[in-house]
Protein backbone atom coordinates (compact mmCIF):
# COMPACT_ATOMS: atom_id res chain seq x y z
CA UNK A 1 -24.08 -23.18 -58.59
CA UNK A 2 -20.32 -24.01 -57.29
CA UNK A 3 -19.07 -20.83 -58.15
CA UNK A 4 -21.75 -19.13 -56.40
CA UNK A 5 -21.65 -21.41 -53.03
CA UNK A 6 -17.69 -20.56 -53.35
CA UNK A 7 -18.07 -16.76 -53.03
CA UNK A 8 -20.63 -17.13 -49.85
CA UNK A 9 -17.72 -19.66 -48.47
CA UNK A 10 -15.03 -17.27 -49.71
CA UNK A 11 -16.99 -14.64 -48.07
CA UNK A 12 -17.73 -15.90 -44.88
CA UNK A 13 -14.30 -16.96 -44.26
CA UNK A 14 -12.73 -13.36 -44.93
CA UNK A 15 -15.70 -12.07 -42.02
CA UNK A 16 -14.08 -15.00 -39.72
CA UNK A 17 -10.92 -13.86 -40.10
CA UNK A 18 -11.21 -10.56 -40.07
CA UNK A 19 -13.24 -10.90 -36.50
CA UNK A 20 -10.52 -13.38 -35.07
CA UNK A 21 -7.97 -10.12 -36.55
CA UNK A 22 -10.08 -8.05 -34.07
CA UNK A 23 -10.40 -10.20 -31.37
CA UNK A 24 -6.55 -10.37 -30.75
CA UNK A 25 -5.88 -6.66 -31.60
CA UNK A 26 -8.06 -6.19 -28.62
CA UNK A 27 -6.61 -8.93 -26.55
CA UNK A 28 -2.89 -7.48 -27.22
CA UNK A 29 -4.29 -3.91 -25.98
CA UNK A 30 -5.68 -5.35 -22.84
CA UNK A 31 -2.73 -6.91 -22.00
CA UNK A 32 -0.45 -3.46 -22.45
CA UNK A 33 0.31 -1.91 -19.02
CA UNK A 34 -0.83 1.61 -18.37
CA UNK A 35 1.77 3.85 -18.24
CA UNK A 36 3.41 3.85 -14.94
CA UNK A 37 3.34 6.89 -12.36
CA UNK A 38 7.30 7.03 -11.92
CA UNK A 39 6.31 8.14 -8.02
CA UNK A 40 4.44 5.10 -7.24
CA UNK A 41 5.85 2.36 -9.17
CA UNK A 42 4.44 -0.72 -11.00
CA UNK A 43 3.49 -2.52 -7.41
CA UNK A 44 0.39 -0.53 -6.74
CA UNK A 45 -0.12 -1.43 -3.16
CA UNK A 46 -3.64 -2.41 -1.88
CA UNK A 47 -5.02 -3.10 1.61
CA UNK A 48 -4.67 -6.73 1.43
CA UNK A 49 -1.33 -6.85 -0.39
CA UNK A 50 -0.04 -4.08 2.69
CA UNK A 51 -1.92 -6.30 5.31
CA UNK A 52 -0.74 -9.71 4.34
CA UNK A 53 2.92 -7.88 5.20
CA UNK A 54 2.26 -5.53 8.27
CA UNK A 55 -0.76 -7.66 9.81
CA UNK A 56 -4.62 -7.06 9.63
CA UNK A 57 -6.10 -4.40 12.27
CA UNK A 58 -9.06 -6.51 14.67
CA UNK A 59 -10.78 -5.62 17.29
CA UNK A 60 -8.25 -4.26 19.63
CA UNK A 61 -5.82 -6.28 17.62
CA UNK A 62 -2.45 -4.13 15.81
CA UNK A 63 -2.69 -3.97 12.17
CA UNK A 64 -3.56 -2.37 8.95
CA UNK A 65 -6.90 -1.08 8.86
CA UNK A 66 -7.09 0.91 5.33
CA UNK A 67 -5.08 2.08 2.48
CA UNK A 68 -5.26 4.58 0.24
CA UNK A 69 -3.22 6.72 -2.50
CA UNK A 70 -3.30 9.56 -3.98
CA UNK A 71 -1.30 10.89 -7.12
CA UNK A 72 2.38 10.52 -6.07
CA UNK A 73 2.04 8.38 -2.17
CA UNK A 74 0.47 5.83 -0.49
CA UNK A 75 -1.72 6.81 2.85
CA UNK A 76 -1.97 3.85 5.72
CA UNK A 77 -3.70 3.72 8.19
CA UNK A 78 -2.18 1.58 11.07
CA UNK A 79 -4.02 0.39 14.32
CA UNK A 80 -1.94 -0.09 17.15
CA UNK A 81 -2.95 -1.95 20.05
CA UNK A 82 -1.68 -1.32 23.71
CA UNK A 83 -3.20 -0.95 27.35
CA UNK A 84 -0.11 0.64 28.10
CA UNK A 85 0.46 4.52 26.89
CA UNK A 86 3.54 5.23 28.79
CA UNK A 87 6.34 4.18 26.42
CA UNK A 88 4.04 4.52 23.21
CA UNK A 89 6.70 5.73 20.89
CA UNK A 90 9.17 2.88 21.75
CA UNK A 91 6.41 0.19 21.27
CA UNK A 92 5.23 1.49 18.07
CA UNK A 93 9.06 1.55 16.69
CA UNK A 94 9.51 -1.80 18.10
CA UNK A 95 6.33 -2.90 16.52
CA UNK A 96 6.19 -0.94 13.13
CA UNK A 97 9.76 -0.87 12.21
CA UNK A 98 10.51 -4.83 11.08
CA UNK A 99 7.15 -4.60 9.44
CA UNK A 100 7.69 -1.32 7.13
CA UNK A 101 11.44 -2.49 6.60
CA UNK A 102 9.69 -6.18 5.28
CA UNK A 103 7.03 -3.78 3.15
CA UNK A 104 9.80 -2.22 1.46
CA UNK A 105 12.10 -4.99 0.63
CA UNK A 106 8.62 -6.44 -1.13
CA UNK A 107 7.54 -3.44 -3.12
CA UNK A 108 10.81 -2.39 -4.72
CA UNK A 109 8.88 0.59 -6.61
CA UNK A 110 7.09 1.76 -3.41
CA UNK A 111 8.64 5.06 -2.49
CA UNK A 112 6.21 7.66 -0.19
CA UNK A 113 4.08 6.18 2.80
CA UNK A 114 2.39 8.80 4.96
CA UNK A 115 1.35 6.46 8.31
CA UNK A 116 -1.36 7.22 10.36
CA UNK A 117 -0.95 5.32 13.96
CA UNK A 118 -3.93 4.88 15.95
CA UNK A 119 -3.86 3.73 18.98
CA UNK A 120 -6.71 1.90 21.42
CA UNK A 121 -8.37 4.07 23.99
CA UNK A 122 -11.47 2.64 25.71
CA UNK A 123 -14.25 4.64 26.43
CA UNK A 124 -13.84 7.53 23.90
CA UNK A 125 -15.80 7.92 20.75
CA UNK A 126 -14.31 6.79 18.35
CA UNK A 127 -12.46 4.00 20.10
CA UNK A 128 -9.46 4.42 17.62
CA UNK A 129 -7.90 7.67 17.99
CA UNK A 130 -4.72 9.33 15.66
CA UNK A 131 -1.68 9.15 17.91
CA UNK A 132 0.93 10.40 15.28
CA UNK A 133 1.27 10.27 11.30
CA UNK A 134 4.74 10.12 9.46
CA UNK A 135 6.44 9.72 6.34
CA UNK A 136 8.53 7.18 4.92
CA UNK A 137 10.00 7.18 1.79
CA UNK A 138 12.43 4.78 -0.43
CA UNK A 139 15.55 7.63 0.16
CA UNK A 140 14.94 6.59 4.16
CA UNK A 141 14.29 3.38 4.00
CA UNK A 142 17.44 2.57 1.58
CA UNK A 143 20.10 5.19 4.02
CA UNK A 144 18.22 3.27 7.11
CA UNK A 145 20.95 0.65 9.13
CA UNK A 146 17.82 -1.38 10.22
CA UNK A 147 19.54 -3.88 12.52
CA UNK A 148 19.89 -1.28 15.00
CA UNK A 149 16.30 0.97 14.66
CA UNK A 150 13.93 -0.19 17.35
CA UNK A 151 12.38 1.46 19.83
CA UNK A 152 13.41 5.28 20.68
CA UNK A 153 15.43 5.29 16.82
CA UNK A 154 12.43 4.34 14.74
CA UNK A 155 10.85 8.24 14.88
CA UNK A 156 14.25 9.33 14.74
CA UNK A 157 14.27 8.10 11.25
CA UNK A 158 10.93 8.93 9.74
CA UNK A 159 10.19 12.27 8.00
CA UNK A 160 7.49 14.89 9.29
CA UNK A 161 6.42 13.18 12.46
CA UNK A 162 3.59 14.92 13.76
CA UNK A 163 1.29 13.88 17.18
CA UNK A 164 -2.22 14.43 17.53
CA UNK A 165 -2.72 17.60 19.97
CA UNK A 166 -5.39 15.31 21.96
CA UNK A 167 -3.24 12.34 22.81
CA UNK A 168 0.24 14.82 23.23
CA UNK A 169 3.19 14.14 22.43
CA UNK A 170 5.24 11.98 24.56
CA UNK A 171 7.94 13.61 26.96
């Protein structure tokens, strides 16, 4: 009877151990990264990771509203808040600039941004409207002396800067 209660024990133990084998085979996988897109980097950048940098859009309040990727670049969507239209493209610089300089130093992998800026107009549907879009990449950001871009530099500096037809472009 012992040698038979010994197998069963022997038996069960081997299915234990095999299953605890399995288990952290499975566990090790998990934990393996993905393979990384050498484009966008290890920091994959998410609304709330790009907000809690550049600010949250509100109601009428400046800030990230969305984020979004595709294959090789990252696609934000910026709300920008102002009664005032006349000197749009200096406020935006002064506004944007310190904030995509701080989301850079962050994300060390991030390299292509496409920006969307809307901009506040009250009484049009919808509310929000595209001023501009522009690119920034990790080759701009890195040959950018940013102590000195504010205001009429900042669109100086960024890549493919193109206005919405509706708002124009500013003289």
């Amino acid at each position: 009877m012992v040698p038979a209660r010994n197998k069963v024990l022997s038996a069960l133990g081997l299915v234990v151990l095999v299953l605890a084998a399995a288990v952290s085979l499975s566990n090790c996988k998990a934990k393996q990264a993905a393979p990384e897109n050498e484009t966008m980097g290890p920091d994959r950048l998410t609304v709330e990771a790009v907000q809690a940098v550049m600010g949250k859009a509100g109601v009428r309040q400046s800030g990230v509203f969305d984020v979004s990727a595709s294959e090789n670049e990252y696609f934000v969507v910026y709300h920008f808040s102002t009664r005032e239209v006349q000197d749009l493209d200096d406020d935006i610089g002064i506004e944007m600039a310190p904030k995509i300089k701080e989301l850079y130093a962050k994300f060390k992998s991030l390299d292509r941004v496409i920006f969307d800026v809307d901009v506040w107009r009250e009484g049009l549907d919808p509310e929000w409207i595209s001023y501009c879009h522009f690119l920034m990449t990790r080759q701009v950001y890195d040959k950018t002396a940013w102590t000195s871009v504010l205001d009429k530099e900042f669109f100086k500096v960024v890549l493919d800067l193109n206005y919405n037809e509706m708002m124009g472009a500013p003289k």
